[in-house]
C-alpha atoms as a PDB file:
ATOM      1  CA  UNK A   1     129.816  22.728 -10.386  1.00  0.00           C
ATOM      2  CA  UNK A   2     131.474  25.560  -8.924  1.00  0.00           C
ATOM      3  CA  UNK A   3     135.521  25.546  -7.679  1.00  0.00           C
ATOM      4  CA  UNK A   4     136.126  25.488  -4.250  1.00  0.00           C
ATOM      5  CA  UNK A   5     139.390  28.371  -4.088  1.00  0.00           C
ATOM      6  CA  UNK A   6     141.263  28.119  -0.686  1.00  0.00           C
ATOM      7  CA  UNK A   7     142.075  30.652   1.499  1.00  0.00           C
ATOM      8  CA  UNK A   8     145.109  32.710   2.183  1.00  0.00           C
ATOM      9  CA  UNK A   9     145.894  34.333   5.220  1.00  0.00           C
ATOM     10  CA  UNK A  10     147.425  37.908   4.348  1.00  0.00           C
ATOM     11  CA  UNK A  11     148.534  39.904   7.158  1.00  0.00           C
ATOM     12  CA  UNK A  12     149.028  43.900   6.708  1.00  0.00           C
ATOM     13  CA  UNK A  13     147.985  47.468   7.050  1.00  0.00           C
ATOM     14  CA  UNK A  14     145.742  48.977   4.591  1.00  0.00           C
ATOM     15  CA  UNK A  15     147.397  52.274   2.741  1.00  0.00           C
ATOM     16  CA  UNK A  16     145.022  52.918  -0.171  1.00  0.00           C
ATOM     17  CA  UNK A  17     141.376  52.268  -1.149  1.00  0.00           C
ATOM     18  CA  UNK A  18     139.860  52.849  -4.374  1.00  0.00           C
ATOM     19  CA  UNK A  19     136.282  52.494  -5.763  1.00  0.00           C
ATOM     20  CA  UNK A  20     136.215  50.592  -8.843  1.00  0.00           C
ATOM     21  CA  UNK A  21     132.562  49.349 -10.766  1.00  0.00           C
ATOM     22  CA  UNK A  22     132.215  46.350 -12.914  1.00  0.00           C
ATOM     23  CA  UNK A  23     131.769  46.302 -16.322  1.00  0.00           C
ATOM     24  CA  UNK A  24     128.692  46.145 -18.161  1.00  0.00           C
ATOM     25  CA  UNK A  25     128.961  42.999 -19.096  1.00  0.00           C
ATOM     26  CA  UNK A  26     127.570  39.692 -17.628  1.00  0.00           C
ATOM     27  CA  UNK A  27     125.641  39.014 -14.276  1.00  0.00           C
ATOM     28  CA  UNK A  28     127.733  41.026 -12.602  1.00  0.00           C
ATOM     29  CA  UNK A  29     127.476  44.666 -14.415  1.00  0.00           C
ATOM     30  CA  UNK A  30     127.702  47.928 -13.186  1.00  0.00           C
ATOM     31  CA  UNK A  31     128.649  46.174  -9.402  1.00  0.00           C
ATOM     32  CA  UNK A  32     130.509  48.490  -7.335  1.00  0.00           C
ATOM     33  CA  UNK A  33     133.791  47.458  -5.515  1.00  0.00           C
ATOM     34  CA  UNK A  34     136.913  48.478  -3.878  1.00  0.00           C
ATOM     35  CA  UNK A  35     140.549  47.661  -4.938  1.00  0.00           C
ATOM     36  CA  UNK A  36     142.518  47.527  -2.002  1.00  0.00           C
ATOM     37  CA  UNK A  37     146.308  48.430  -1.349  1.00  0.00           C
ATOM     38  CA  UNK A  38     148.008  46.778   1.486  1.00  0.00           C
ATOM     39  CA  UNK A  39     151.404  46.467   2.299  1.00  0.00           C
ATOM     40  CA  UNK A  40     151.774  42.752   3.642  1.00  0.00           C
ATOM     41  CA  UNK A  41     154.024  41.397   6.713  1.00  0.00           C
ATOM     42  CA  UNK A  42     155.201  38.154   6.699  1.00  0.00           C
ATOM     43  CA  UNK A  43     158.000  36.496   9.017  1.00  0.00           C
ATOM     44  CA  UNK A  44     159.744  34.816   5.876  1.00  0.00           C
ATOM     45  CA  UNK A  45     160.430  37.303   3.691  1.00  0.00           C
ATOM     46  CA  UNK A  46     160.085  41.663   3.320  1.00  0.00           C
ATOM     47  CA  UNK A  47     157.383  43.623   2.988  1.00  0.00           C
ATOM     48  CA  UNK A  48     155.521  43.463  -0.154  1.00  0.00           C
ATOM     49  CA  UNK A  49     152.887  45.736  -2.029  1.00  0.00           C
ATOM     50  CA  UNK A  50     149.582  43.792  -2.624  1.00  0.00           C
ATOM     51  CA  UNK A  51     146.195  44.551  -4.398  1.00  0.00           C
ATOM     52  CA  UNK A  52     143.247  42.894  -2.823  1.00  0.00           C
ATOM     53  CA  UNK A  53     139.642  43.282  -4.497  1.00  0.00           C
ATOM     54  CA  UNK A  54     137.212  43.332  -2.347  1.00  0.00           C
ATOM     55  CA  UNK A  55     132.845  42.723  -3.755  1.00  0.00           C
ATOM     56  CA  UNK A  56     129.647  43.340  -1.080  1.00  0.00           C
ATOM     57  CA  UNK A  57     128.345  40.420  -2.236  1.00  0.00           C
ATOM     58  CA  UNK A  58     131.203  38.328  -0.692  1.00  0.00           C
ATOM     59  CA  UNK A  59     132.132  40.522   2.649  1.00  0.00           C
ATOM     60  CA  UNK A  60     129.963  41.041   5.158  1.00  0.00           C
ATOM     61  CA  UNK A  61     128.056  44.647   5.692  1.00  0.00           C
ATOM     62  CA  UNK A  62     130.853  45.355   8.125  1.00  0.00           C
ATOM     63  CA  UNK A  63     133.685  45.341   6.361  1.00  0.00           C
ATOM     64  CA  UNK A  64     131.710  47.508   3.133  1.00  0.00           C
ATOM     65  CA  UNK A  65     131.116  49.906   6.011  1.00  0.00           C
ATOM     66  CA  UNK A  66     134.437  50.245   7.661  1.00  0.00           C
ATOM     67  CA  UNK A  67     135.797  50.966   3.360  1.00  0.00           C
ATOM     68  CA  UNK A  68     133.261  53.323   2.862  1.00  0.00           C
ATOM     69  CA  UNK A  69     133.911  55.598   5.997  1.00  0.00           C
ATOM     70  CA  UNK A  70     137.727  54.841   5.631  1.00  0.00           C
ATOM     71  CA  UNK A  71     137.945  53.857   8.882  1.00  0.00           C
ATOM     72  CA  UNK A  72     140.662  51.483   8.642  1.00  0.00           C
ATOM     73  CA  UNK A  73     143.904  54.008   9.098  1.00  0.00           C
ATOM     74  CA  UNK A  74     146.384  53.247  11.514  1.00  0.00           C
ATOM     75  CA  UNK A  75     145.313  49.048  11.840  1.00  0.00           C
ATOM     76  CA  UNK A  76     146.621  46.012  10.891  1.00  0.00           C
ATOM     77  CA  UNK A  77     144.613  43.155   9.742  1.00  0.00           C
ATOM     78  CA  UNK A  78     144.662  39.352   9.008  1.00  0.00           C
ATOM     79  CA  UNK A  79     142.758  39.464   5.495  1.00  0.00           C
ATOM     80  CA  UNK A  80     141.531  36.219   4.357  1.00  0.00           C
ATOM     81  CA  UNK A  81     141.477  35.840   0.580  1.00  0.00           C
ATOM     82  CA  UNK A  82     140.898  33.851  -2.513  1.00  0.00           C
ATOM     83  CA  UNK A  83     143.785  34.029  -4.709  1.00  0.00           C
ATOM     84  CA  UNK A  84     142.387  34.215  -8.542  1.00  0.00           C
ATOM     85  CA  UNK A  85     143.844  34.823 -11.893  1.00  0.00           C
ATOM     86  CA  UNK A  86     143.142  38.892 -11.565  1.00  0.00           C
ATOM     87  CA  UNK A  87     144.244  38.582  -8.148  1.00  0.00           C
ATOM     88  CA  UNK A  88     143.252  38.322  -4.435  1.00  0.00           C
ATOM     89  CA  UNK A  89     139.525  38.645  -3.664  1.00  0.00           C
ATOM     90  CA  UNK A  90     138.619  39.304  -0.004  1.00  0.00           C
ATOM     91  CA  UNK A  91     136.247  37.119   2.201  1.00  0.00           C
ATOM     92  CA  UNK A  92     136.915  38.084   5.764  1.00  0.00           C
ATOM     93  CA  UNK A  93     139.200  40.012   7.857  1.00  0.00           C
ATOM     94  CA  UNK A  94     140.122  40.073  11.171  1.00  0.00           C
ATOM     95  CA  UNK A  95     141.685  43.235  13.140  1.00  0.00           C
ATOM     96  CA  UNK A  96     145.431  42.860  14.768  1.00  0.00           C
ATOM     97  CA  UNK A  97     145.225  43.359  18.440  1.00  0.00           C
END
């Protein structure tokens, strides 16, 4: 049976993308995937630094796209995320208007 993780609701700008692969281990080797820098807004407390890991398996062709061509500058997005033991992994996102 597989967990159920809830999601999180991060809002923020992107300001750094990195390519990152998997290891070579297990059913996921040699999977490419980007670690994500944002710097996340909330009403409750300051701005804070967080890393968000984001797989093409889990986010839709969009969103690979929009990483890829680095055309996220500039925006703000709601990113919703799993929160795991190695950190946030992303599922959707949604642009600021």
């Amino acid at each position: 049976m597989t967990k159920k993780y809830k999601l999180h609701q991060l809002t923020g700008t992107i300001k750094g993308c990195y390519p990152g692969q998997t290891s070579k281990k297990g059913s996921y080797k040699n999977q490419p995937f980007y670690v994500v820098e944002i710097t996340s807004k909330s009403l409750f407390c300051s701005p804070s630094a967080e890393t968000i890991y984001v797989f093409p398996n889990l986010v839709s062709e969009e969103i690979w796209q929009v990483l890829e061509q680095r055309n996220y500058k500039e925006k703000t997005y709601h990113f919703f995320c799993e929160k795991r033991v190695r950190g946030w992994r992303l599922k959707e996102w949604e642009e600021v208007k």
